[in-house]
N, C-alpha and C. Protein backbone atom coordinates (compact mmCIF):
# COMPACT_ATOMS: atom_id res chain seq x y z
N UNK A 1 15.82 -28.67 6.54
CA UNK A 1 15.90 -29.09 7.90
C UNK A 1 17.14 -29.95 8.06
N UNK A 2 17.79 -30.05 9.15
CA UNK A 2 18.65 -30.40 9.27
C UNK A 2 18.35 -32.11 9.29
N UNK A 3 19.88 -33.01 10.23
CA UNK A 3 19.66 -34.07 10.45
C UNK A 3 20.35 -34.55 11.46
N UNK A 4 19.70 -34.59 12.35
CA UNK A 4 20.25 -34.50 13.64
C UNK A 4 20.18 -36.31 14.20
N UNK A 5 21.30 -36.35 15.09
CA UNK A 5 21.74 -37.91 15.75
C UNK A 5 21.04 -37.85 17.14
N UNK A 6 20.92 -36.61 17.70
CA UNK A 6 20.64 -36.26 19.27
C UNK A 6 18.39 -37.29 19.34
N UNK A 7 18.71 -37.45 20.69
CA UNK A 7 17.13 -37.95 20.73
C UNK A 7 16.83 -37.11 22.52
N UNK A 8 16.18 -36.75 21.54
CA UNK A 8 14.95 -35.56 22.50
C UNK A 8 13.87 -36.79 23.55
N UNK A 9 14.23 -35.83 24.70
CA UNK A 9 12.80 -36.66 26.00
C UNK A 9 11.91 -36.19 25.02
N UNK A 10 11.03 -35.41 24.65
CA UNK A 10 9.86 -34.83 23.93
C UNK A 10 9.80 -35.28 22.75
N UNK A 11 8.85 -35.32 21.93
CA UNK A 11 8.54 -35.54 20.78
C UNK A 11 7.40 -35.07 20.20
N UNK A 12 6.87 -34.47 19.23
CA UNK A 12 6.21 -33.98 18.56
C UNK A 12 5.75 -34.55 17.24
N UNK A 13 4.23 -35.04 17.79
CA UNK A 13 4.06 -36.21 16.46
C UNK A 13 3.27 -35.50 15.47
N UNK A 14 3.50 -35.50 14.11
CA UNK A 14 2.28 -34.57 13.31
C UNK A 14 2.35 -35.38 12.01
N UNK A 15 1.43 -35.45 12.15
CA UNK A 15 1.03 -36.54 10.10
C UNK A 15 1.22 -35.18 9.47
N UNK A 16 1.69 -35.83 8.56
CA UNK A 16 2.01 -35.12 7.20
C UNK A 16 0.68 -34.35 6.67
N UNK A 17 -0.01 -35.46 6.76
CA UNK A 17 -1.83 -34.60 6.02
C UNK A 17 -2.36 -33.19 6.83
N UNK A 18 -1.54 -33.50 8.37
CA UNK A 18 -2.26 -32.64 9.43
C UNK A 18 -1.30 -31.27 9.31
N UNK A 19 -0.38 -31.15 8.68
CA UNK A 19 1.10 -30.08 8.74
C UNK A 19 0.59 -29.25 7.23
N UNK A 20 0.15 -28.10 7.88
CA UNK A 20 0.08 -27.37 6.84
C UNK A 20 0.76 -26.69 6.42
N UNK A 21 1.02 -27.20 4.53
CA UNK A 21 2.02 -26.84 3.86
C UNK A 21 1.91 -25.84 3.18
N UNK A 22 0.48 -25.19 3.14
CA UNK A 22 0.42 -23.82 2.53
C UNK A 22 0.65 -22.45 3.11
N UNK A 23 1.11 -22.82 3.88
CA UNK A 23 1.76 -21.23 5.15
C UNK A 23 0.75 -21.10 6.57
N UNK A 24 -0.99 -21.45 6.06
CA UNK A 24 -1.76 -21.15 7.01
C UNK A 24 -1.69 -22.19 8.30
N UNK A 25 -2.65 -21.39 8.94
CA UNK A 25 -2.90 -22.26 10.17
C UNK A 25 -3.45 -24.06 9.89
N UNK A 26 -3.49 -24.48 10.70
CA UNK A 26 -4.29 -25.82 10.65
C UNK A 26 -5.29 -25.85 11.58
N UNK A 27 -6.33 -25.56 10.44
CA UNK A 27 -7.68 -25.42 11.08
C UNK A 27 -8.54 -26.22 11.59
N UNK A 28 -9.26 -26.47 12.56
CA UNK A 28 -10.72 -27.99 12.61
C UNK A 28 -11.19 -27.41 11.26
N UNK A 29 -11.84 -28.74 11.25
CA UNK A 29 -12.84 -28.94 10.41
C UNK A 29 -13.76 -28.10 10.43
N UNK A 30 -14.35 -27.31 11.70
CA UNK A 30 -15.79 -26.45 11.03
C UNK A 30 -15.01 -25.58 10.56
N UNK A 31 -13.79 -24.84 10.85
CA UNK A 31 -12.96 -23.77 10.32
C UNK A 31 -12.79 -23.82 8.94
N UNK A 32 -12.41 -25.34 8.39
CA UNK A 32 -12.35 -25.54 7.13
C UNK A 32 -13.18 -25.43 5.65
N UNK A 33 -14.50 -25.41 6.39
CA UNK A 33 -15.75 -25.08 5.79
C UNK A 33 -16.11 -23.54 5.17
N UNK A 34 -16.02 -22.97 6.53
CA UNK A 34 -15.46 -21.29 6.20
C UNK A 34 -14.51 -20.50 5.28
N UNK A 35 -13.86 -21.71 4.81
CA UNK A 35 -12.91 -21.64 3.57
C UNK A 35 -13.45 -21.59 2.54
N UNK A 36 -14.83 -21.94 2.42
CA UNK A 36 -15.52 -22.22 1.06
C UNK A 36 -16.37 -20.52 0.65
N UNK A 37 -16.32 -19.85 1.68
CA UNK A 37 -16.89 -18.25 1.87
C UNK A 37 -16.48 -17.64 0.12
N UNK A 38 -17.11 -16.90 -0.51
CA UNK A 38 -16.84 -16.15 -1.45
C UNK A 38 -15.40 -15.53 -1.10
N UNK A 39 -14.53 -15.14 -1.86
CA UNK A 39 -13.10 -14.48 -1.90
C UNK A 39 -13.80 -13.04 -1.32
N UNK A 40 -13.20 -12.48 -0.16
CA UNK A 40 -13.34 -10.90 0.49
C UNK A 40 -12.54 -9.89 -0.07
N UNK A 41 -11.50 -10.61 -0.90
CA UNK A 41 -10.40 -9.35 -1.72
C UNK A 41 -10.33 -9.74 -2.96
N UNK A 42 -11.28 -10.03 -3.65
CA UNK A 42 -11.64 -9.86 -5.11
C UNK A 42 -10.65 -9.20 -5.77
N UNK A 43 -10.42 -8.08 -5.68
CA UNK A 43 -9.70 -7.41 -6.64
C UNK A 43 -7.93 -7.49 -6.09
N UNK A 44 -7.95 -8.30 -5.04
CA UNK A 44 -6.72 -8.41 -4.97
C UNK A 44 -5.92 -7.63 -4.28
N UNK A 45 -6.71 -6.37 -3.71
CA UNK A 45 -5.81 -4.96 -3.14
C UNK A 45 -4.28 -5.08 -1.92
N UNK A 46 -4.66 -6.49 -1.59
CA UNK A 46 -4.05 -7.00 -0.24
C UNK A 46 -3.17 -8.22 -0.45
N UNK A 47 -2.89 -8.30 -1.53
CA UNK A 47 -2.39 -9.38 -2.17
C UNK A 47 -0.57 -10.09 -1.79
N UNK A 48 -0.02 -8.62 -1.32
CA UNK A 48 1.38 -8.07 -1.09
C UNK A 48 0.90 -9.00 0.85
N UNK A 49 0.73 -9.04 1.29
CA UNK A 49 0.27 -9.32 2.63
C UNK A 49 0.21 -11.02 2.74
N UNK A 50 0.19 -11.80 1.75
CA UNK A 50 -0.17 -13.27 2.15
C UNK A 50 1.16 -13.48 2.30
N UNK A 51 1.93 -13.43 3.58
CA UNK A 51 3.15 -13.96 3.84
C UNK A 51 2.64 -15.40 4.48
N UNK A 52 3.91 -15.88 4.26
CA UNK A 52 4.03 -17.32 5.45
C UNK A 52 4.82 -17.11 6.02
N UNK A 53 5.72 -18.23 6.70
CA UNK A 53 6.57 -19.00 7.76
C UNK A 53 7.66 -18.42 6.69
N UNK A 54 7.73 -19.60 5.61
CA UNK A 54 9.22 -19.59 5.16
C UNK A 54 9.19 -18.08 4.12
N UNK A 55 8.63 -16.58 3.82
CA UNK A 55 8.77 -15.58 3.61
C UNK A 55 9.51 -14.82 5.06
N UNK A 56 9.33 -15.53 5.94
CA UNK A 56 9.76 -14.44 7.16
C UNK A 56 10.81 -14.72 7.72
N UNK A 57 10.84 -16.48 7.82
CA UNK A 57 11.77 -17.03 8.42
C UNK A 57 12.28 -18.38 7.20
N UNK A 58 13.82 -17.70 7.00
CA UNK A 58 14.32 -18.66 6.30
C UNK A 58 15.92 -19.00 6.52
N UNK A 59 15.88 -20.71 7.37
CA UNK A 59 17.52 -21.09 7.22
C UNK A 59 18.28 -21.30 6.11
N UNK A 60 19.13 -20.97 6.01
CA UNK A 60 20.20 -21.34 4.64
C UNK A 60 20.66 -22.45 4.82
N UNK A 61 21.20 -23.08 3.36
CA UNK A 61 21.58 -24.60 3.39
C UNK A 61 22.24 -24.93 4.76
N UNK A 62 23.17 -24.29 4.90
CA UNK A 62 24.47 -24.62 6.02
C UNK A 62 24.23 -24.55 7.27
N UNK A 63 23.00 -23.76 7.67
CA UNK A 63 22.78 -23.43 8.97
C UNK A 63 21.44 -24.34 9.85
N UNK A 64 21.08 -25.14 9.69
CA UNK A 64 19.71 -25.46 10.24
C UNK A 64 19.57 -25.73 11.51
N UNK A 65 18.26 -25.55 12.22
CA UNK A 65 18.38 -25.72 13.41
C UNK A 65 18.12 -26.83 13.90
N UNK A 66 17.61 -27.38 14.93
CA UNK A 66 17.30 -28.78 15.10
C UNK A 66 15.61 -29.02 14.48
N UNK A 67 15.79 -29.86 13.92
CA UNK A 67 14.23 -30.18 13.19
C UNK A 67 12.60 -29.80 14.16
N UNK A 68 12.85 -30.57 15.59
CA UNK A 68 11.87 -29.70 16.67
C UNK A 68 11.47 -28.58 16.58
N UNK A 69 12.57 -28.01 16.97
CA UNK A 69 12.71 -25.92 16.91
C UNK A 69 12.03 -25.50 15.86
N UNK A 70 12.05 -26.24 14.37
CA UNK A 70 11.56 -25.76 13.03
C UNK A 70 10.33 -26.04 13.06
N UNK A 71 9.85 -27.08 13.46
CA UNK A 71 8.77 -27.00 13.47
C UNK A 71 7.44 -26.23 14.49
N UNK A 72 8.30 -26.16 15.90
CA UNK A 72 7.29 -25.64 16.84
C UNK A 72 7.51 -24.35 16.62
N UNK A 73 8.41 -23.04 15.65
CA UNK A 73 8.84 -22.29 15.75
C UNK A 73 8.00 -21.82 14.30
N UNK A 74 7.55 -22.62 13.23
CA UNK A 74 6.74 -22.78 12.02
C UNK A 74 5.05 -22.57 13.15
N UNK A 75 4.74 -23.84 13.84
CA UNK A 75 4.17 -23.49 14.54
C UNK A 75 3.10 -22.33 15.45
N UNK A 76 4.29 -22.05 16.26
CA UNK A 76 3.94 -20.64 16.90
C UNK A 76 3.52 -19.44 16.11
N UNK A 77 4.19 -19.87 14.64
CA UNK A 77 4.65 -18.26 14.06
C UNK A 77 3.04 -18.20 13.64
N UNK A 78 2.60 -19.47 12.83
CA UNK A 78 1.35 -19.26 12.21
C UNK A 78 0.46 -19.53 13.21
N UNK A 79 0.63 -19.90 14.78
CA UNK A 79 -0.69 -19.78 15.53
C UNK A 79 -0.66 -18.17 16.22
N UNK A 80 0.03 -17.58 16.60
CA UNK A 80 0.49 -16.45 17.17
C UNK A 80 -0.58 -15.28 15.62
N UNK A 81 0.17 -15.19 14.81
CA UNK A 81 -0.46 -14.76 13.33
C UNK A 81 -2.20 -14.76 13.14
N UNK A 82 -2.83 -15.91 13.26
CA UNK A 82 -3.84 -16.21 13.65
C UNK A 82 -4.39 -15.41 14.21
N UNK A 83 -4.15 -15.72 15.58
CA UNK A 83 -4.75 -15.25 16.76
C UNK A 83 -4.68 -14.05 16.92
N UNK A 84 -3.98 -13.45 17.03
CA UNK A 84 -3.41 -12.10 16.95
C UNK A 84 -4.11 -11.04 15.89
N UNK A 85 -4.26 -11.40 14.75
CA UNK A 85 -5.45 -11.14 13.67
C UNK A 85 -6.72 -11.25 14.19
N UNK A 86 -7.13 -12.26 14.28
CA UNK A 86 -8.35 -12.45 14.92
C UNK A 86 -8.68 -11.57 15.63
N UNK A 87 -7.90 -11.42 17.02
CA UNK A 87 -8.04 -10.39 18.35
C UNK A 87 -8.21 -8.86 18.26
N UNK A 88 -6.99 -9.02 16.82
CA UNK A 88 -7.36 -7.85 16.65
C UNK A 88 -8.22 -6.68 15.78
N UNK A 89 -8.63 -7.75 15.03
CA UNK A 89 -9.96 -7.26 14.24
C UNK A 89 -10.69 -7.33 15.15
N UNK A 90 -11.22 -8.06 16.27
CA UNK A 90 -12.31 -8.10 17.11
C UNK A 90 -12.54 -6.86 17.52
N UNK A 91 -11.05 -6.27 17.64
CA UNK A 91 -11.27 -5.25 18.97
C UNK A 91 -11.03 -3.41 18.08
N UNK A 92 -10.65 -3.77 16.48
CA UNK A 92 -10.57 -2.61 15.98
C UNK A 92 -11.09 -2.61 14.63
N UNK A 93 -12.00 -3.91 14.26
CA UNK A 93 -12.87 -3.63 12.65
C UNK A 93 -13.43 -2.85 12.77
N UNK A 94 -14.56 -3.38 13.89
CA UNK A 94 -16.03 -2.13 13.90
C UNK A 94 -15.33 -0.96 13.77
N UNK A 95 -15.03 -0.33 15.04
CA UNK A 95 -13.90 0.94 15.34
C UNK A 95 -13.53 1.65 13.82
N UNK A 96 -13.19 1.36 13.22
CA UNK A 96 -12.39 1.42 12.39
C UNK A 96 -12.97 1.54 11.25
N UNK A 97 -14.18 0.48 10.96
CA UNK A 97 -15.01 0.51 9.40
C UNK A 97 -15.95 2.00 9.99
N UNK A 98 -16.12 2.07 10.92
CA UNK A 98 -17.25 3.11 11.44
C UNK A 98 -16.66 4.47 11.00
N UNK A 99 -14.92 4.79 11.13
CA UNK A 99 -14.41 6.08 11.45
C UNK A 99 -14.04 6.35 9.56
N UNK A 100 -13.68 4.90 9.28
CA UNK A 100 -13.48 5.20 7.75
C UNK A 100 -14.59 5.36 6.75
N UNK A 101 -15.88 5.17 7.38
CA UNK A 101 -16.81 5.37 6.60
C UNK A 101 -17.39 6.58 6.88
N UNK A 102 -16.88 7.18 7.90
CA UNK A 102 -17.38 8.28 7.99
C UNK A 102 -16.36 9.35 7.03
N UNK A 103 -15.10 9.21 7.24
CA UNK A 103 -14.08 9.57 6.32
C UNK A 103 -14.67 10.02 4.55
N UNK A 104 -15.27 8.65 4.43
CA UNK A 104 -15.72 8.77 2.89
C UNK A 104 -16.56 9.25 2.37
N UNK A 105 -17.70 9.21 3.82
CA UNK A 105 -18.81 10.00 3.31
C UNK A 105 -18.47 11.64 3.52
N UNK A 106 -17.79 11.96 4.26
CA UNK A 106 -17.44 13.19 4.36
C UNK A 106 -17.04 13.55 2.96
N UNK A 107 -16.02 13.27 2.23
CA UNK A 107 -15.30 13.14 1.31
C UNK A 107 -16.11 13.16 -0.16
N UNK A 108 -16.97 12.22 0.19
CA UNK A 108 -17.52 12.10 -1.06
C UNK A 108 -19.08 13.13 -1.12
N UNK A 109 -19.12 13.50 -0.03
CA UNK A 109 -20.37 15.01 0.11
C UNK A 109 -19.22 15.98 -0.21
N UNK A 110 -18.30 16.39 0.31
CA UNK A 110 -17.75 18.09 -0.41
C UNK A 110 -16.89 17.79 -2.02
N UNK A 111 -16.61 16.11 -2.26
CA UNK A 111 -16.48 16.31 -3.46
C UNK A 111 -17.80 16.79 -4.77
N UNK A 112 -19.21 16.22 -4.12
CA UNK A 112 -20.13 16.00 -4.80
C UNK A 112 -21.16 17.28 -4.47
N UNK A 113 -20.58 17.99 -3.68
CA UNK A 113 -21.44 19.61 -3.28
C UNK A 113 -20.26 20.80 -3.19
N UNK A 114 -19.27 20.17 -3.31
CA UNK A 114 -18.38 21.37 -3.49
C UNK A 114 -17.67 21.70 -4.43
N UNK A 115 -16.42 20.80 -4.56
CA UNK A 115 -15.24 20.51 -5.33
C UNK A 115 -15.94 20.50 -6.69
N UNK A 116 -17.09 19.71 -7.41
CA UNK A 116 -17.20 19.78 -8.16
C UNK A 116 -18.12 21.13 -9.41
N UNK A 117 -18.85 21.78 -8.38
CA UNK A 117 -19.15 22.76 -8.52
C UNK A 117 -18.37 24.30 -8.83
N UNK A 118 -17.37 23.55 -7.82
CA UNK A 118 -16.20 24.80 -7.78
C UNK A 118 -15.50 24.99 -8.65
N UNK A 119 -15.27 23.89 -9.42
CA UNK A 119 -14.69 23.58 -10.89
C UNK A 119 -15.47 24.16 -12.17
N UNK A 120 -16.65 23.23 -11.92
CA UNK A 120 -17.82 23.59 -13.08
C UNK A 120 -17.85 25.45 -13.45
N UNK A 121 -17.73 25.84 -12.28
CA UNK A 121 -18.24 27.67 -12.14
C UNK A 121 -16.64 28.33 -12.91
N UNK A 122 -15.55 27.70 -12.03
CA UNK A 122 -14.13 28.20 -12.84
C UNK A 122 -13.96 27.95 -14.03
N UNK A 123 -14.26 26.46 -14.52
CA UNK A 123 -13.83 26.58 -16.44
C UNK A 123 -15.15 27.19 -17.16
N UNK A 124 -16.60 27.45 -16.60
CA UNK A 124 -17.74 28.25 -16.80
C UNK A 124 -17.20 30.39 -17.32
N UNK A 125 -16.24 30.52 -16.49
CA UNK A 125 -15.80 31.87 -16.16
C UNK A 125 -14.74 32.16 -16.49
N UNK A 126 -13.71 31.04 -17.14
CA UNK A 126 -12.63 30.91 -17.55
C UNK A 126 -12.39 30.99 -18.88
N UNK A 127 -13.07 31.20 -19.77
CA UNK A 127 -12.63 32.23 -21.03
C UNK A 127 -13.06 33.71 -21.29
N UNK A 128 -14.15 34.11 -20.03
CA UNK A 128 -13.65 35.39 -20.15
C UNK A 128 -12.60 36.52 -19.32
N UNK A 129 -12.48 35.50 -18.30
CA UNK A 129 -11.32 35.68 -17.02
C UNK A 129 -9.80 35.60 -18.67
N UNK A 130 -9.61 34.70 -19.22
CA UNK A 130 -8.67 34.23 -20.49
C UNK A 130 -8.79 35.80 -21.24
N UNK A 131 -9.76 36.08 -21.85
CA UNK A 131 -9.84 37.30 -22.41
C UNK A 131 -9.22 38.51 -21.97
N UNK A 132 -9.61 38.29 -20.82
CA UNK A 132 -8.93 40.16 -20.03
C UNK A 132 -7.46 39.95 -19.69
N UNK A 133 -7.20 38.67 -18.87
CA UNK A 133 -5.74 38.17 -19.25
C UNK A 133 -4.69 38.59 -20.33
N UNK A 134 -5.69 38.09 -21.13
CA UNK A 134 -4.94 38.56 -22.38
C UNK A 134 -4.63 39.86 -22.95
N UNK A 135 -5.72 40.66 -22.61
CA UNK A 135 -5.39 42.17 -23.06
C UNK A 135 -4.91 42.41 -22.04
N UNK A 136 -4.99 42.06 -20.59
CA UNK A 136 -3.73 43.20 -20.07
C UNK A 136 -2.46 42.73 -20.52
N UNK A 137 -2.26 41.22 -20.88
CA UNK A 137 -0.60 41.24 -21.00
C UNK A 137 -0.09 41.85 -22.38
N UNK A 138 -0.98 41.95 -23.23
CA UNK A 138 -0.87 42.65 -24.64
C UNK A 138 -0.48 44.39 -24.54
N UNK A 139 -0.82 44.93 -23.42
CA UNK A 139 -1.03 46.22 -22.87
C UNK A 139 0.19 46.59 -22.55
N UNK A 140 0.60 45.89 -21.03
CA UNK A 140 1.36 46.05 -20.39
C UNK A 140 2.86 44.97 -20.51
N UNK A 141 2.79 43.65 -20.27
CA UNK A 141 3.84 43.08 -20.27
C UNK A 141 4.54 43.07 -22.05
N UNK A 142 3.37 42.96 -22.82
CA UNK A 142 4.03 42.58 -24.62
C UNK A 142 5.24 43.62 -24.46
N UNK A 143 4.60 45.44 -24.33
CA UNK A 143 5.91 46.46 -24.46
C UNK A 143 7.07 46.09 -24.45
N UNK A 144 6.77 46.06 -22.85
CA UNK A 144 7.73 46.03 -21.82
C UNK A 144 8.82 44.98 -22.10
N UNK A 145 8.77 43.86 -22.48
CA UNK A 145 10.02 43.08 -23.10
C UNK A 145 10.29 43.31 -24.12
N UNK A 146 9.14 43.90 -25.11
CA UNK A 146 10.09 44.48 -26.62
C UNK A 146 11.17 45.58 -26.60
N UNK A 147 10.64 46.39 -25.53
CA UNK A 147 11.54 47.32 -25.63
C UNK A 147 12.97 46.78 -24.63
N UNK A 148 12.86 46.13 -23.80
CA UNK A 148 14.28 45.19 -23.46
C UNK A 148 14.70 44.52 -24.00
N UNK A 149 13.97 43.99 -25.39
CA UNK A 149 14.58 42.99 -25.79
C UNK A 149 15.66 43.82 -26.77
N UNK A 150 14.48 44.96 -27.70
CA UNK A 150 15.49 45.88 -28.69
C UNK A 150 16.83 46.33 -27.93
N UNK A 151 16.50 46.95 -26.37
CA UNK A 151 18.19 47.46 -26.13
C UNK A 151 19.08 46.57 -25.96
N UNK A 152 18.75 45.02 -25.60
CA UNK A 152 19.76 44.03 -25.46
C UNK A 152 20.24 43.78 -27.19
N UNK A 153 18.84 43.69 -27.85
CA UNK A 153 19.55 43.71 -29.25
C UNK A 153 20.98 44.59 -29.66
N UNK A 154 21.99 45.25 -28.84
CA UNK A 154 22.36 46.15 -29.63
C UNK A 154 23.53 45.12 -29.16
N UNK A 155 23.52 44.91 -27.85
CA UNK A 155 24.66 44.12 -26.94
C UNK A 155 25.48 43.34 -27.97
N UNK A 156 26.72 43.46 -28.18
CA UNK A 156 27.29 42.62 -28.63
C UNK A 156 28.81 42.27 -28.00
N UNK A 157 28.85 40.67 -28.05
CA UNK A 157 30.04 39.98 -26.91
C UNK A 157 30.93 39.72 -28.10
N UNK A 158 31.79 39.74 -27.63
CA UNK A 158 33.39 39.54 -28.26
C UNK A 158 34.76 38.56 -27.36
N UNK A 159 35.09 37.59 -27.45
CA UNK A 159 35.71 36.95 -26.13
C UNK A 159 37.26 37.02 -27.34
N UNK A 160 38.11 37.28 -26.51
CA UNK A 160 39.49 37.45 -27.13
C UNK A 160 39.88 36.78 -26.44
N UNK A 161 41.11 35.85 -26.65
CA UNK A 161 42.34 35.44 -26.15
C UNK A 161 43.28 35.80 -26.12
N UNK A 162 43.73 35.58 -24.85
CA UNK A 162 44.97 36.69 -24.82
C UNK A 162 45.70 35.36 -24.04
């Protein structure tokens, strides 16, 4: 942050304890409680996603803006973020867990009545399907390149310089 001489009509008072330094919002107190909830991404899948303020928005040594701006602009970013999340899970979780669960169950009935059956019956039928394979290419294709291969056998290249 910079260090600025200028004095602002406005002012913006925030204790240090109250300025949250871990990227998130600054929550009340009952909000804070809700923090204590079991972890929802256990395994971590979403992990790439915990951005903050200073991942999105970052001044370089030389450039800073006025200390205000940084902060109501830190601010906005993580109340806007918030809210905006919030709103919009409200209005597209259900929606959404409903259409993807239908997705899976679809998915996981023709893997578990189809796909896997369909497999079981092919490598079931697949060594004697392998067998006849085999004698026709023994029949028909084996000849057929021996005897191209013998007349190329005769071919012989010679490169001269001239």
């Amino acid at each position: 942050m910079g260090l600025e001489t200028e004095k602002a009509d406005t002012r913006i008072f925030m204790d240090d304890e109250n300025f949250p330094r871990s990227g998130g919002p600054a929550l009340p107190e009952a909000e804070k409680c809700a923090e204590d909830e079991p972890d929802r991404d256990p395994h971590g899948l979403n992990a790439h996603l915990q951005l903050g303020f200073e991942d999105v928005i970052a001044e370089p040594e030389l450039t800073h803006s006025f200390d205000k701006v940084w902060i109501c602009s830190h601010a906005l970013f993580e109340l806007s973020k918030y809210l905006l999340y919030k709103l919009l899970t409200l209005v597209l979780a259900v929606p959404l867990a409903l259409a993807v669960g239908i997705v899976f169950a679809v998915l996981s009935c023709l893997h578990i009545w189809i796909v896997v059956p369909f497999v079981k019956t092919c490598l079931m039928v697949l060594p004697s399907v392998q067998t006849i394979w085999k004698s026709l290419t023994d029949v028909f294709v084996v000849p057929f390149f021996q005897s191209l291969g013998r007349c190329f056998a005769m071919v012989n290249i010679r490169l001269d310089q001239e």
